[in-house]
N, C-alpha and C. Protein backbone atom coordinates (compact mmCIF):
# COMPACT_ATOMS: atom_id res chain seq x y z
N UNK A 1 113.75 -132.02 56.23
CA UNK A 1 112.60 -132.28 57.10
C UNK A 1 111.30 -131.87 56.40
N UNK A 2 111.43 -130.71 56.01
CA UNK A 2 110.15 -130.02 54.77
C UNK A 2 109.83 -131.30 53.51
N UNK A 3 110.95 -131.77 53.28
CA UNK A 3 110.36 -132.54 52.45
C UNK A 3 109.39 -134.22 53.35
N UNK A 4 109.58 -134.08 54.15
CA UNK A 4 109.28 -135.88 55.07
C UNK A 4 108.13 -135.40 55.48
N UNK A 5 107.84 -134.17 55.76
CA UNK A 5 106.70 -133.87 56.01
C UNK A 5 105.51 -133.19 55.61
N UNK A 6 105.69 -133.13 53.80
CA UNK A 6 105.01 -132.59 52.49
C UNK A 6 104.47 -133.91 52.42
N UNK A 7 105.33 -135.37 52.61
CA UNK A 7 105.33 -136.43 51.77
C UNK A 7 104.39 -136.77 53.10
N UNK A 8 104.21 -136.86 54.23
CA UNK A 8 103.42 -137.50 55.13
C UNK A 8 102.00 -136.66 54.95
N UNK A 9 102.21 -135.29 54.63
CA UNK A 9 100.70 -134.99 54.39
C UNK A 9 99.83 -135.62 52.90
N UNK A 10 100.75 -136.01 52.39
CA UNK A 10 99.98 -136.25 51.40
C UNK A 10 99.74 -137.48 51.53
N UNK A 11 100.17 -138.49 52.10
CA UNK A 11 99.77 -139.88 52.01
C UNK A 11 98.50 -139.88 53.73
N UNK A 12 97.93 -138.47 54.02
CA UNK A 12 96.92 -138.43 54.69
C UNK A 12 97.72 -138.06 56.15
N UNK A 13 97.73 -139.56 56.48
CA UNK A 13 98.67 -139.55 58.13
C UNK A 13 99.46 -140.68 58.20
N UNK A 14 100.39 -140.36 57.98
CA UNK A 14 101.39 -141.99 58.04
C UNK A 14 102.38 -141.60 59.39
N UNK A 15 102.51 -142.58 60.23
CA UNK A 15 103.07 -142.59 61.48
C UNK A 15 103.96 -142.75 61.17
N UNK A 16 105.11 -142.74 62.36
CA UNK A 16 106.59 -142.80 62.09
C UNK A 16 106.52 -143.09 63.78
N UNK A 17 107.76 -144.39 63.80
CA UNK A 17 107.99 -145.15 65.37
C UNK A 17 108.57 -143.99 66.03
N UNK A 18 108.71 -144.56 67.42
CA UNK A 18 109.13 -143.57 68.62
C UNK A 18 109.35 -143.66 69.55
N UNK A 19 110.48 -142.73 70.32
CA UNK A 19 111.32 -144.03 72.02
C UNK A 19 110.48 -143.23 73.02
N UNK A 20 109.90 -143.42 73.69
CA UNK A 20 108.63 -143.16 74.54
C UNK A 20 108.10 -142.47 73.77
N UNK A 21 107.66 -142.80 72.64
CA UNK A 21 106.75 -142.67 71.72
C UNK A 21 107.02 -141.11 70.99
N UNK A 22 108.48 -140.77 70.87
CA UNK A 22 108.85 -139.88 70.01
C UNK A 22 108.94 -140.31 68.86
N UNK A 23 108.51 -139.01 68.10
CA UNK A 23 108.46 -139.42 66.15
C UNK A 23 109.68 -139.69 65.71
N UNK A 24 110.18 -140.65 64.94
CA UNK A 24 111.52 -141.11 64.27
C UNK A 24 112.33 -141.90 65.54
N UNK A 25 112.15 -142.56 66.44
CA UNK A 25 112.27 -143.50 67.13
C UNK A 25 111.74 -144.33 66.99
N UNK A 26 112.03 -145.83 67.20
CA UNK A 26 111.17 -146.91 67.56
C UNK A 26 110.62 -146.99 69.07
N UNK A 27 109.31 -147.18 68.83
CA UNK A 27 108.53 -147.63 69.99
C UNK A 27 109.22 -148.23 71.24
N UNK A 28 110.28 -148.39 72.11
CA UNK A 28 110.40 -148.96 72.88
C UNK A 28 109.49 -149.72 74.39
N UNK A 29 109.15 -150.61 74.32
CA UNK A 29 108.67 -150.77 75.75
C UNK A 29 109.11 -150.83 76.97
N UNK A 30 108.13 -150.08 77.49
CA UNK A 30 108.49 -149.41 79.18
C UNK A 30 108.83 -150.31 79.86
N UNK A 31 110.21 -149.79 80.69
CA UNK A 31 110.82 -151.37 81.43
C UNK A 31 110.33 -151.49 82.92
N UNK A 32 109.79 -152.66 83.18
CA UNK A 32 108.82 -152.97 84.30
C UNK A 32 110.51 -153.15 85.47
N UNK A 33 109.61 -153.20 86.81
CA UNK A 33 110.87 -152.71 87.49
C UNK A 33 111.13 -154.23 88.63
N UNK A 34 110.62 -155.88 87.73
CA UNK A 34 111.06 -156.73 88.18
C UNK A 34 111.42 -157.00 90.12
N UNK A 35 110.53 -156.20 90.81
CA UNK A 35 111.14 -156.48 92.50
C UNK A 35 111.56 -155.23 92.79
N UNK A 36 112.47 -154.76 91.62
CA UNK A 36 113.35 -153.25 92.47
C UNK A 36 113.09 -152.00 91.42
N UNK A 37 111.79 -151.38 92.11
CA UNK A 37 111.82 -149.69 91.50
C UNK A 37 112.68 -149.18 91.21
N UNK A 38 112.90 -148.28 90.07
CA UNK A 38 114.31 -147.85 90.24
C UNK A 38 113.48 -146.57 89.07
N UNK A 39 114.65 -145.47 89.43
CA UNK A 39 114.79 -144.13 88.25
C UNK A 39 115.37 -144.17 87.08
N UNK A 40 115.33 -144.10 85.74
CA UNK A 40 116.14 -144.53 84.70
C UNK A 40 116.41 -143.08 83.95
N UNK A 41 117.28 -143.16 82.91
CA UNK A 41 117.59 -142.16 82.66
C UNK A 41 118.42 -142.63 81.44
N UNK A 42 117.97 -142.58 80.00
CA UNK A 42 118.54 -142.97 78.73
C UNK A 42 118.64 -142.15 77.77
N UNK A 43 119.92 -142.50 76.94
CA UNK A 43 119.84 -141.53 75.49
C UNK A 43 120.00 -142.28 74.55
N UNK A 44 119.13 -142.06 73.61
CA UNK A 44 119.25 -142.71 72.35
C UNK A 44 119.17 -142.22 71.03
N UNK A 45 120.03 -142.97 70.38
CA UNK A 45 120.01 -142.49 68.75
C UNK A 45 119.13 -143.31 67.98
N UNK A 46 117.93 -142.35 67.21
CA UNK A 46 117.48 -143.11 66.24
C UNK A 46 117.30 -143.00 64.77
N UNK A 47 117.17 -144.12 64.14
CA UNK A 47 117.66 -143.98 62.50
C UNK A 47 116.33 -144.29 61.13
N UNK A 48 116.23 -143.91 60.17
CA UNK A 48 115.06 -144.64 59.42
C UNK A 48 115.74 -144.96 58.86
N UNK A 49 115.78 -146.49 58.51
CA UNK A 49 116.49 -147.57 57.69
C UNK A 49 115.81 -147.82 56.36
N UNK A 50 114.56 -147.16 55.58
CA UNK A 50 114.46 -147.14 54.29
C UNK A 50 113.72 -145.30 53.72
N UNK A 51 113.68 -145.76 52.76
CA UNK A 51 112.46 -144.59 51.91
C UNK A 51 111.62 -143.90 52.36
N UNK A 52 110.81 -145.09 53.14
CA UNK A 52 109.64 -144.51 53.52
C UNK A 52 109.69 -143.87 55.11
N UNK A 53 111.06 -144.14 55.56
CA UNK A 53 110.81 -143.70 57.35
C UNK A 53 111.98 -142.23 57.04
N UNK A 54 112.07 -141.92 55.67
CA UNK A 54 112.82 -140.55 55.58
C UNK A 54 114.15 -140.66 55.85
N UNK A 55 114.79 -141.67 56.31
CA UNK A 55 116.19 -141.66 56.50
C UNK A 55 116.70 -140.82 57.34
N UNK A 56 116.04 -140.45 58.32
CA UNK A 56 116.69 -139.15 59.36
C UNK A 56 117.06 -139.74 60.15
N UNK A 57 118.59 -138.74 60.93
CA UNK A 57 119.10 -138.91 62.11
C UNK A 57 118.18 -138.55 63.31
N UNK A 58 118.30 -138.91 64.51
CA UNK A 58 117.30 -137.71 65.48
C UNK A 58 118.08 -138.73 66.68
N UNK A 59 117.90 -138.26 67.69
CA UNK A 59 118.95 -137.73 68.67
C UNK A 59 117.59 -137.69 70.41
N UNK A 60 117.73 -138.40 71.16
CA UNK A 60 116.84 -138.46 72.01
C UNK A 60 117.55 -138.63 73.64
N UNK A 61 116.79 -138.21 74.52
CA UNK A 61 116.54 -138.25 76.01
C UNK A 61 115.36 -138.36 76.72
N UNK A 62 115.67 -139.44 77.25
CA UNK A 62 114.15 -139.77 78.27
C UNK A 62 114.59 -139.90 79.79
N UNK A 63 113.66 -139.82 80.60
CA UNK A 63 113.90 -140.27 82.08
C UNK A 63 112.46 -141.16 82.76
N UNK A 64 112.58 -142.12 83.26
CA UNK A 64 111.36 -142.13 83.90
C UNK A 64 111.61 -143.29 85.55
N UNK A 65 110.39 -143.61 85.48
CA UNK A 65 110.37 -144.21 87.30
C UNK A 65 109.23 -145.68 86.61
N UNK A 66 109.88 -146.69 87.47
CA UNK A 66 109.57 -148.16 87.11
C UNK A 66 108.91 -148.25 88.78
N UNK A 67 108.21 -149.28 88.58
CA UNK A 67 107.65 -150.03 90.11
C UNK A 67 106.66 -148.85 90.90
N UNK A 68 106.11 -147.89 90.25
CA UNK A 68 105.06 -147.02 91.15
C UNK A 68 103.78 -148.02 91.23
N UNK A 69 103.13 -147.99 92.40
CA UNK A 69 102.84 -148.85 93.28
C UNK A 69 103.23 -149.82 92.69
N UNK A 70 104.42 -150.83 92.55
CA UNK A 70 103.92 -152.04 92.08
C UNK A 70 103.73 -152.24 90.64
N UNK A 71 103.44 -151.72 90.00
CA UNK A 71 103.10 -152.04 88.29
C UNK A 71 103.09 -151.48 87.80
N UNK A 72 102.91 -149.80 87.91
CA UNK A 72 103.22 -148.78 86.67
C UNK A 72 104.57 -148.28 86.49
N UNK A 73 104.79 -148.08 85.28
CA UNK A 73 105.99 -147.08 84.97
C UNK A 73 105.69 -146.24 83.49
N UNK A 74 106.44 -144.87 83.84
CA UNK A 74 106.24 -143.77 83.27
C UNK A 74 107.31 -143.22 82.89
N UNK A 75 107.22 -142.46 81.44
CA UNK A 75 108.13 -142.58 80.87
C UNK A 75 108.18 -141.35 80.31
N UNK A 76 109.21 -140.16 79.83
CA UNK A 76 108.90 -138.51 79.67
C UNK A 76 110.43 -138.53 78.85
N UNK A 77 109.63 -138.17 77.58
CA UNK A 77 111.37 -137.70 76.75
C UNK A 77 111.27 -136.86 75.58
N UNK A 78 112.18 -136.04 74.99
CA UNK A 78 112.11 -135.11 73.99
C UNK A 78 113.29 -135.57 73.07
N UNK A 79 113.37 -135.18 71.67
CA UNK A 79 113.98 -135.44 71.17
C UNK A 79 114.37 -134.44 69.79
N UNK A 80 115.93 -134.84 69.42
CA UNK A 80 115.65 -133.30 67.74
C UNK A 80 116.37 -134.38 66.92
N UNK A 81 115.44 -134.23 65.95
CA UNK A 81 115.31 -134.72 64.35
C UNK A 81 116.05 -133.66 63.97
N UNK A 82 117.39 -134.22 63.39
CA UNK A 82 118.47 -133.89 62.32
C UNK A 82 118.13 -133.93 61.05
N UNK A 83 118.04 -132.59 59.96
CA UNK A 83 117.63 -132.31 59.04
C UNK A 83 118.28 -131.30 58.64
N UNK A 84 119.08 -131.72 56.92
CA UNK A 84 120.14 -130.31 56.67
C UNK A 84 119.50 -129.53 56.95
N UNK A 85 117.84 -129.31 56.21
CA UNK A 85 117.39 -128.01 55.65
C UNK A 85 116.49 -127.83 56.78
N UNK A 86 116.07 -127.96 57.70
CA UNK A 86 115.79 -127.66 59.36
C UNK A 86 115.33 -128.64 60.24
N UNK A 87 116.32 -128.52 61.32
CA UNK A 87 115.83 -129.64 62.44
C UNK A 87 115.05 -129.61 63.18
N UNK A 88 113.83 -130.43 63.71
CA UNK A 88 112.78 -130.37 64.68
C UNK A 88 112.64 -130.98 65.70
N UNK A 89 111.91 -130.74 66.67
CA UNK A 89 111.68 -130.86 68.41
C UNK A 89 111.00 -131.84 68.53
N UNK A 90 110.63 -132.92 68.54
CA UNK A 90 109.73 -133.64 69.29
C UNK A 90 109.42 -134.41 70.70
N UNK A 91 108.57 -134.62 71.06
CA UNK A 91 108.15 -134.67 72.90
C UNK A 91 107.16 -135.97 72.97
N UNK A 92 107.34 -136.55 73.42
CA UNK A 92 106.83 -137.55 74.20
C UNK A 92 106.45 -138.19 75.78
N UNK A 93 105.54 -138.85 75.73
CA UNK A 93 105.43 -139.94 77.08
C UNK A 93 104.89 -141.16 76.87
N UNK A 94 104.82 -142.12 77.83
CA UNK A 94 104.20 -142.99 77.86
C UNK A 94 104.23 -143.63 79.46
N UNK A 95 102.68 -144.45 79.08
CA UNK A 95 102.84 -145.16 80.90
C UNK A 95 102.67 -146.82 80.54
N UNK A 96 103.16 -147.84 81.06
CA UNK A 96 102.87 -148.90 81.50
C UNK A 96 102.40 -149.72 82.73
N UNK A 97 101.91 -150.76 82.16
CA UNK A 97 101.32 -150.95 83.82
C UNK A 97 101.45 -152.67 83.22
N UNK A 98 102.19 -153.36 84.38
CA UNK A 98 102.60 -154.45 84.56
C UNK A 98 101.44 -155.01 84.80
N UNK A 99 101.26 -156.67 84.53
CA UNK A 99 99.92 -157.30 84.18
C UNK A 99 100.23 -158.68 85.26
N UNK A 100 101.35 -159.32 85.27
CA UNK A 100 102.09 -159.87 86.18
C UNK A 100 102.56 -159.67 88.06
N UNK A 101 102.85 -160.47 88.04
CA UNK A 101 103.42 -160.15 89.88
C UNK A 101 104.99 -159.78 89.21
N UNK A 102 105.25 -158.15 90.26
CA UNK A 102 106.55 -157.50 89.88
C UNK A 102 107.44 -158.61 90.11
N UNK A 103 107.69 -159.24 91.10
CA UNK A 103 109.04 -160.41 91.51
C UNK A 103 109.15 -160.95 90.83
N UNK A 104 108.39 -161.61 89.52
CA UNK A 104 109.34 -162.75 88.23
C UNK A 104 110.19 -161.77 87.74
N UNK A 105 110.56 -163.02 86.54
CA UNK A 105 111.70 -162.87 85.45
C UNK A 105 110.47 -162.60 84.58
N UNK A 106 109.36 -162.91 84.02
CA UNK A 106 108.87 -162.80 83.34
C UNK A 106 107.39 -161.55 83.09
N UNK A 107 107.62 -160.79 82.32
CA UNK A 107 106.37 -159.95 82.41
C UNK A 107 105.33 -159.66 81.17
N UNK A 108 104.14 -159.62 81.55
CA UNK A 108 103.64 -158.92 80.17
C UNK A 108 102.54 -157.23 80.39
N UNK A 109 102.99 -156.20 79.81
CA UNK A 109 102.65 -154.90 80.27
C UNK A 109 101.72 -154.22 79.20
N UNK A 110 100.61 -153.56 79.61
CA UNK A 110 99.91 -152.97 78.87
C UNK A 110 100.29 -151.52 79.02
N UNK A 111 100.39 -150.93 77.49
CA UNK A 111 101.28 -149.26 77.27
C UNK A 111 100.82 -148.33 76.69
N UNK A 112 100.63 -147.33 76.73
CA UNK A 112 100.07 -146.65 75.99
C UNK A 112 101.11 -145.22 75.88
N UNK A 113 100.95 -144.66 75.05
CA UNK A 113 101.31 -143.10 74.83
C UNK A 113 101.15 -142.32 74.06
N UNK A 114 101.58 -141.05 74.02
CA UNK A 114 101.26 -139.79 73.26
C UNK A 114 102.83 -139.05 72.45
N UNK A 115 102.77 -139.22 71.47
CA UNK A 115 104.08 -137.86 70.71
C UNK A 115 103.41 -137.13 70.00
N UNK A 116 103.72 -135.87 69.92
CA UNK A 116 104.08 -134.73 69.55
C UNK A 116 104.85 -134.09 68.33
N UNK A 117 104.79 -133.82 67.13
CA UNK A 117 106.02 -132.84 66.69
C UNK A 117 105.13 -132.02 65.91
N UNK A 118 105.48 -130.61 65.65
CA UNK A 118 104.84 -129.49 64.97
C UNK A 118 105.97 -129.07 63.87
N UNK A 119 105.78 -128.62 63.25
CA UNK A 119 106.72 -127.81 62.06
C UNK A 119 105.32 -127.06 61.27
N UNK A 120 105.12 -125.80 61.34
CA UNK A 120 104.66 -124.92 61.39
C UNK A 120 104.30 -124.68 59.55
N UNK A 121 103.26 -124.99 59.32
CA UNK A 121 102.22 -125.23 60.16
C UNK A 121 101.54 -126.24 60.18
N UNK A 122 102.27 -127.43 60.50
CA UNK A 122 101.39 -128.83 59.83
C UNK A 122 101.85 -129.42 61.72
N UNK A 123 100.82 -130.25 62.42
CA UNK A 123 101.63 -130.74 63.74
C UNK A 123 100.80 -132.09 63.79
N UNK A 124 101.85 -132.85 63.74
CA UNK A 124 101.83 -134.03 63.99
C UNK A 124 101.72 -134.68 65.40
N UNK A 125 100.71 -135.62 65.50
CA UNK A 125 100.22 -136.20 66.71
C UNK A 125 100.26 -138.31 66.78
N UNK A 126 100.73 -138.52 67.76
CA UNK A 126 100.57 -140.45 67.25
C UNK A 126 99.93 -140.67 68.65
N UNK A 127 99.45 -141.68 69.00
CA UNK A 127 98.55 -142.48 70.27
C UNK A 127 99.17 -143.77 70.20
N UNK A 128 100.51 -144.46 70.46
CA UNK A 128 100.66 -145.51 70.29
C UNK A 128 99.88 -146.73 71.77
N UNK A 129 99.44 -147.68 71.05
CA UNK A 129 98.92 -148.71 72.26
C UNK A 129 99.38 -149.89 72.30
N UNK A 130 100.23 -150.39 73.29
CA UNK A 130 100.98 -151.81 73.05
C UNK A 130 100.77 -152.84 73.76
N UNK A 131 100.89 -154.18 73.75
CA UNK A 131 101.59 -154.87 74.42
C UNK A 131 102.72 -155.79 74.70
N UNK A 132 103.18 -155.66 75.49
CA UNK A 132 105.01 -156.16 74.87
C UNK A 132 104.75 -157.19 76.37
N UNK A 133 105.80 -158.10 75.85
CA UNK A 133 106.27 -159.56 76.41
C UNK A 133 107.69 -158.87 76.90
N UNK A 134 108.19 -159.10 78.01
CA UNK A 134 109.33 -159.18 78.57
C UNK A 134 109.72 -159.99 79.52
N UNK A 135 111.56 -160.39 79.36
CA UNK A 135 111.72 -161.11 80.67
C UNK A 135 113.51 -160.65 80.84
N UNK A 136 113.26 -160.95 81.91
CA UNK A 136 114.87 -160.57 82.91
C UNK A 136 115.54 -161.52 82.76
N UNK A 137 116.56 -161.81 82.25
CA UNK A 137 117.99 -163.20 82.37
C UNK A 137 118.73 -162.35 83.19
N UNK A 138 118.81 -162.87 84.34
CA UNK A 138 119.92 -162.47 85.05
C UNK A 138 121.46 -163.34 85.04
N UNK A 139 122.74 -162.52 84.72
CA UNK A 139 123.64 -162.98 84.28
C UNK A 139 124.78 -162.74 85.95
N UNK A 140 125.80 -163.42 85.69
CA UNK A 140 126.47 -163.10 86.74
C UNK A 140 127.48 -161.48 86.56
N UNK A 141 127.07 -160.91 85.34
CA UNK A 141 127.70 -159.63 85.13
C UNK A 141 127.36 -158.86 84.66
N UNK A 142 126.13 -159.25 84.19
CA UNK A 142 125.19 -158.09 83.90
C UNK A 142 123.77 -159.00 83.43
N UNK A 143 122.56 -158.12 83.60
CA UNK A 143 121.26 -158.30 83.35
C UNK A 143 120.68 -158.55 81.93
N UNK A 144 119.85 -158.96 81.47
CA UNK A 144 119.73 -158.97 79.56
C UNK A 144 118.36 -159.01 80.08
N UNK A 145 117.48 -157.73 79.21
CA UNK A 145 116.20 -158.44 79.45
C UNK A 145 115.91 -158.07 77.49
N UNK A 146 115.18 -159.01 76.87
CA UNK A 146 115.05 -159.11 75.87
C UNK A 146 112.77 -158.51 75.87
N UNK A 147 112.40 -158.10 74.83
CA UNK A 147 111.42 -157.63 74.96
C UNK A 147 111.13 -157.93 73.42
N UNK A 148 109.71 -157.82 73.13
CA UNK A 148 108.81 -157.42 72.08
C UNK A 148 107.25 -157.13 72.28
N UNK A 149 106.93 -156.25 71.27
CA UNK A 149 105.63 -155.40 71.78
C UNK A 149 104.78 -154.95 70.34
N UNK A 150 103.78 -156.17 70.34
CA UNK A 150 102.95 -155.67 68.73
C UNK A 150 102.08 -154.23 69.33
N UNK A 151 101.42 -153.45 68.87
CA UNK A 151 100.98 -151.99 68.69
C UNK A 151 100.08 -151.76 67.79
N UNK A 152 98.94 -150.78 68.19
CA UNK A 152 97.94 -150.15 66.90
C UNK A 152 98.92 -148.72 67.62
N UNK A 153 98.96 -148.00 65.91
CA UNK A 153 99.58 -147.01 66.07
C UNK A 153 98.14 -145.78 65.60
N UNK A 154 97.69 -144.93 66.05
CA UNK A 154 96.97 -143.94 66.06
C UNK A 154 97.68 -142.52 65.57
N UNK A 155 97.52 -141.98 64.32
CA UNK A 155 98.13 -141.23 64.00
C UNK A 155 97.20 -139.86 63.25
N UNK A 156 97.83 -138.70 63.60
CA UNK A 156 97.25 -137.83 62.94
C UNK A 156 97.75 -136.38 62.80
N UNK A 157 97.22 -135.78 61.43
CA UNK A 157 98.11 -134.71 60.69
C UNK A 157 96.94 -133.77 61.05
N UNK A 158 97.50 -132.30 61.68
CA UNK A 158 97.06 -131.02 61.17
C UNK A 158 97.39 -130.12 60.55
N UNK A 159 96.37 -129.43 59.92
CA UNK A 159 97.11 -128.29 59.24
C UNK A 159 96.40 -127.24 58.50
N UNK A 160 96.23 -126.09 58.81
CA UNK A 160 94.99 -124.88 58.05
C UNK A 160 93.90 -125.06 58.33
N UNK A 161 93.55 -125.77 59.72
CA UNK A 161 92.32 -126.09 59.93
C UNK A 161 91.76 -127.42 59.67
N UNK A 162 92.48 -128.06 58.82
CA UNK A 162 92.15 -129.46 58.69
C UNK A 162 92.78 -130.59 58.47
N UNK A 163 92.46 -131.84 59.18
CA UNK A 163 93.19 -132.72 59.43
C UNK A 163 92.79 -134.40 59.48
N UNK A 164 93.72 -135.44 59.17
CA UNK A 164 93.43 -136.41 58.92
C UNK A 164 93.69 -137.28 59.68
N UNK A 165 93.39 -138.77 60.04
CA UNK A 165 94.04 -139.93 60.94
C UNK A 165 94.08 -141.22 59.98
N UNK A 166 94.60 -141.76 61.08
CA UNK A 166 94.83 -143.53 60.17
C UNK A 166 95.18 -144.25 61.87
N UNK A 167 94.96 -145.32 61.30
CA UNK A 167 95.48 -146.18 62.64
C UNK A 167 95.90 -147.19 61.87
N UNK A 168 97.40 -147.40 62.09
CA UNK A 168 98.45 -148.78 61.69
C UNK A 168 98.61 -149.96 62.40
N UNK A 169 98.76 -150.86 62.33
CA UNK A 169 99.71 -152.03 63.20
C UNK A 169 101.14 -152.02 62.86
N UNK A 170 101.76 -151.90 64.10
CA UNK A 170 103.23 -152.03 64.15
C UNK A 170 103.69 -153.08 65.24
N UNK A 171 105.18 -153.31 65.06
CA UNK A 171 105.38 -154.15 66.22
C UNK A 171 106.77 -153.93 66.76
N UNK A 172 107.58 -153.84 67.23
CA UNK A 172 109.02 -153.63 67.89
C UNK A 172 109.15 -154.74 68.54
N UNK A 173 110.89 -154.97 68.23
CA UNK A 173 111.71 -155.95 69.39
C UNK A 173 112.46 -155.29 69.55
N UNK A 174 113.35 -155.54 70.85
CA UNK A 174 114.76 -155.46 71.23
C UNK A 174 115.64 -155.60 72.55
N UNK A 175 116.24 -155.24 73.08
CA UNK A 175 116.63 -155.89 74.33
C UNK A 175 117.81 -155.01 75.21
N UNK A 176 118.00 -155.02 76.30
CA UNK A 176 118.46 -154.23 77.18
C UNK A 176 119.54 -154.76 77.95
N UNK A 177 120.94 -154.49 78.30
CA UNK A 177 122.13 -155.32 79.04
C UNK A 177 122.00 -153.84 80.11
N UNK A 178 122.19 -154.27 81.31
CA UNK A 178 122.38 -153.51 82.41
C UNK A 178 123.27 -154.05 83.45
N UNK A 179 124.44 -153.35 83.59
CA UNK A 179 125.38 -153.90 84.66
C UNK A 179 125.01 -153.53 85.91
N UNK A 180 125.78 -154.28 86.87
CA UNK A 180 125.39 -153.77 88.50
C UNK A 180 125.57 -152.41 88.94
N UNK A 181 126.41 -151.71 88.23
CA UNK A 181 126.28 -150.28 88.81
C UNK A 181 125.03 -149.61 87.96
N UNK A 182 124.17 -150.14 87.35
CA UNK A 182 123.26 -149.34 87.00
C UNK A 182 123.69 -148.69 85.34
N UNK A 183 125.05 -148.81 84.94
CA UNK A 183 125.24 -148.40 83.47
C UNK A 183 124.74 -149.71 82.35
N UNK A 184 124.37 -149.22 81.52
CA UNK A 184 123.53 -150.61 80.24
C UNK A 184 123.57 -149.77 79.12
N UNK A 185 123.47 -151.10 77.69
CA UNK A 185 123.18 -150.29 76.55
C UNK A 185 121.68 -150.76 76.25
N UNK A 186 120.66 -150.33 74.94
CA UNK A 186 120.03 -150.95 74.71
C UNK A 186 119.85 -150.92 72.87
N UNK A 187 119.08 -151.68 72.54
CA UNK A 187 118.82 -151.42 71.24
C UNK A 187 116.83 -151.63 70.58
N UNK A 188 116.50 -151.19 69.52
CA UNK A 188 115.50 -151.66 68.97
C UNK A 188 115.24 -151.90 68.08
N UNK A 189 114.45 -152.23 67.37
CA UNK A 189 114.26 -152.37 65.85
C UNK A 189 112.84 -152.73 65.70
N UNK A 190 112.40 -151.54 64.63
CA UNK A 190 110.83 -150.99 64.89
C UNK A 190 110.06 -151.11 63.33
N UNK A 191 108.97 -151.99 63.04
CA UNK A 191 108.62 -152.02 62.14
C UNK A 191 106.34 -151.21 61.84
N UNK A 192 106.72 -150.33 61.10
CA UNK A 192 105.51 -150.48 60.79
C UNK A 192 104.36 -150.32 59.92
N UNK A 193 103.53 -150.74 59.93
CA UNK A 193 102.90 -151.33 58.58
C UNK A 193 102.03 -150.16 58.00
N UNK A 194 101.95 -149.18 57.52
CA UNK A 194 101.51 -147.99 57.07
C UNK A 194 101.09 -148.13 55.55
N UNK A 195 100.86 -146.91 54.53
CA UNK A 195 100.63 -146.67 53.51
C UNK A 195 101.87 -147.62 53.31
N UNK A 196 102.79 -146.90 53.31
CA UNK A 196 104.52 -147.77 53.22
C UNK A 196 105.42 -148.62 54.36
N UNK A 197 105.68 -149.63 54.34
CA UNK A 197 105.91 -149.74 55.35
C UNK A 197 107.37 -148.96 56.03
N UNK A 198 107.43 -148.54 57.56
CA UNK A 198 108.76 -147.98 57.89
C UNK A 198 109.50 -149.27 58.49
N UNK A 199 110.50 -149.00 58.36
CA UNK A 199 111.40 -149.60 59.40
C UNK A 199 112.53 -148.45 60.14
N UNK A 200 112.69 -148.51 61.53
CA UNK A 200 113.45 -147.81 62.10
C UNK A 200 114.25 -148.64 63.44
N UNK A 201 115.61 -148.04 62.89
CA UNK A 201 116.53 -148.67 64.25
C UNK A 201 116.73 -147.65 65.17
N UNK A 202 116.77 -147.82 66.59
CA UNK A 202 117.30 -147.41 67.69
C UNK A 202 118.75 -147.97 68.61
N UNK A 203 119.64 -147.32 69.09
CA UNK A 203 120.61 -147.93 69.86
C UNK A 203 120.64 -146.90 70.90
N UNK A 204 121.36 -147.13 72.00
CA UNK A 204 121.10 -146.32 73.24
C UNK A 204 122.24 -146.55 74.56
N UNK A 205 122.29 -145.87 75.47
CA UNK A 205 122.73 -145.87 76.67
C UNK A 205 121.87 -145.74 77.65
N UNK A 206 121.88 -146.50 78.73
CA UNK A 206 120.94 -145.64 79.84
C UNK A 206 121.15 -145.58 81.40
N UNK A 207 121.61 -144.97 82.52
CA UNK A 207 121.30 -145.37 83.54
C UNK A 207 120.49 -145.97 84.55
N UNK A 208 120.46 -146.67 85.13
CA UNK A 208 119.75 -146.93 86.41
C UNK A 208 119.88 -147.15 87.61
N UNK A 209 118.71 -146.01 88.25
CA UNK A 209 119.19 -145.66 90.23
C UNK A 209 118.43 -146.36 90.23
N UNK A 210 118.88 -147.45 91.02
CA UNK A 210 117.47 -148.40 92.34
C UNK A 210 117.36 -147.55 93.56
């Protein structure tokens, strides 16, 4: 981890994707709640698939609430980055707000959020801002909603008093199966355009109470 994060101070501030906008996740977008509010509750594993996204494991949980009044949903999760030589904490949120009438199949949501991670003494901060396209296929055995969401990623390093930013373009796809009792998997795949570019995969489980 000491080393991913020697190498991010020196290239200034280079972001790294995130699942409600945790570091070493991909960006996922917040799932709009289509007619029926509901509580969600997911875990996901995420991966850096080259060089530049450090190749770390990290290990995540989120919960949040879809359909508040009508169009927002909010999203709250922490996560630990797997690293022989020490593993770290990172914290996230994010909110969306549906742009559409909740009752289609089809939506488009404006997102924003905040992550978090520190390793002492350098602490890393991102502002991701999105907008993602989604829509609901409803199946006779389970739900598919497929998504994508281009992003300026807002990023920035502290450390001894002084500190740097950058703002990237990134973009994420991926898509969500949810059966009638509320059990689903999901996946992502997160690209973004930095000093280097990252790429990072996500896969997942999640519940959902209506």
């Amino acid at each position: 981890m000491k080393r991913v994060l020697l190498m991010t101070l020196g290239l200034a501030a280079v972001a790294v994707p995130a699942e409600a906008q945790l570091w070493f996740f991909p960006d996922y977008a917040t799932p709009s709640a289509y007619g029926m509010p509901s509580t969600f509750l997911a875990a996901t594993y995420g991966k850096g698939m080259n060089d530049a996204s450090g190749k770390l494991d990290a290990y995540g949980a989120a919960v949040g609430r879809s359909g508040l009044g009508n169009r927002f949903t909010i999203v709250g999760a922490l996560g630990l980055i797997d690293d022989p030589v020490q593993s770290e904490w990172t914290f996230g949120g994010s909110v969306g707000v549906d742009l559409l009438p909740s009752d289609g199949s089809t939506q488009i949501s404006v997102q924003g959020g905040i992550g978090y991670l520190s390793s002492d003494p350098v602490t890393f901060t991102r502002f991701p801002i999105g907008v993602a396209l989604k829509t609901m296929i409803e199946g006779p055995t389970a739900n598919v909603t497929p998504w994508v969401m281009p992003r300026l990623n807002i990023s920035r390093v502290s450390a001894g008093g002084t500190s740097a930013s950058e703002t990237d373009f990134g973009v994420s796809g991926g898509f969500a199966v949810t059966l009638p009792s509320g059990l689903g998997a999901h996946a992502a795949l997160d690209l973004l355009a930095a000093n280097s570019n990252l790429w990072t995969l996500g896969v997942g489980v999640h519940y959902v109470i209506q």
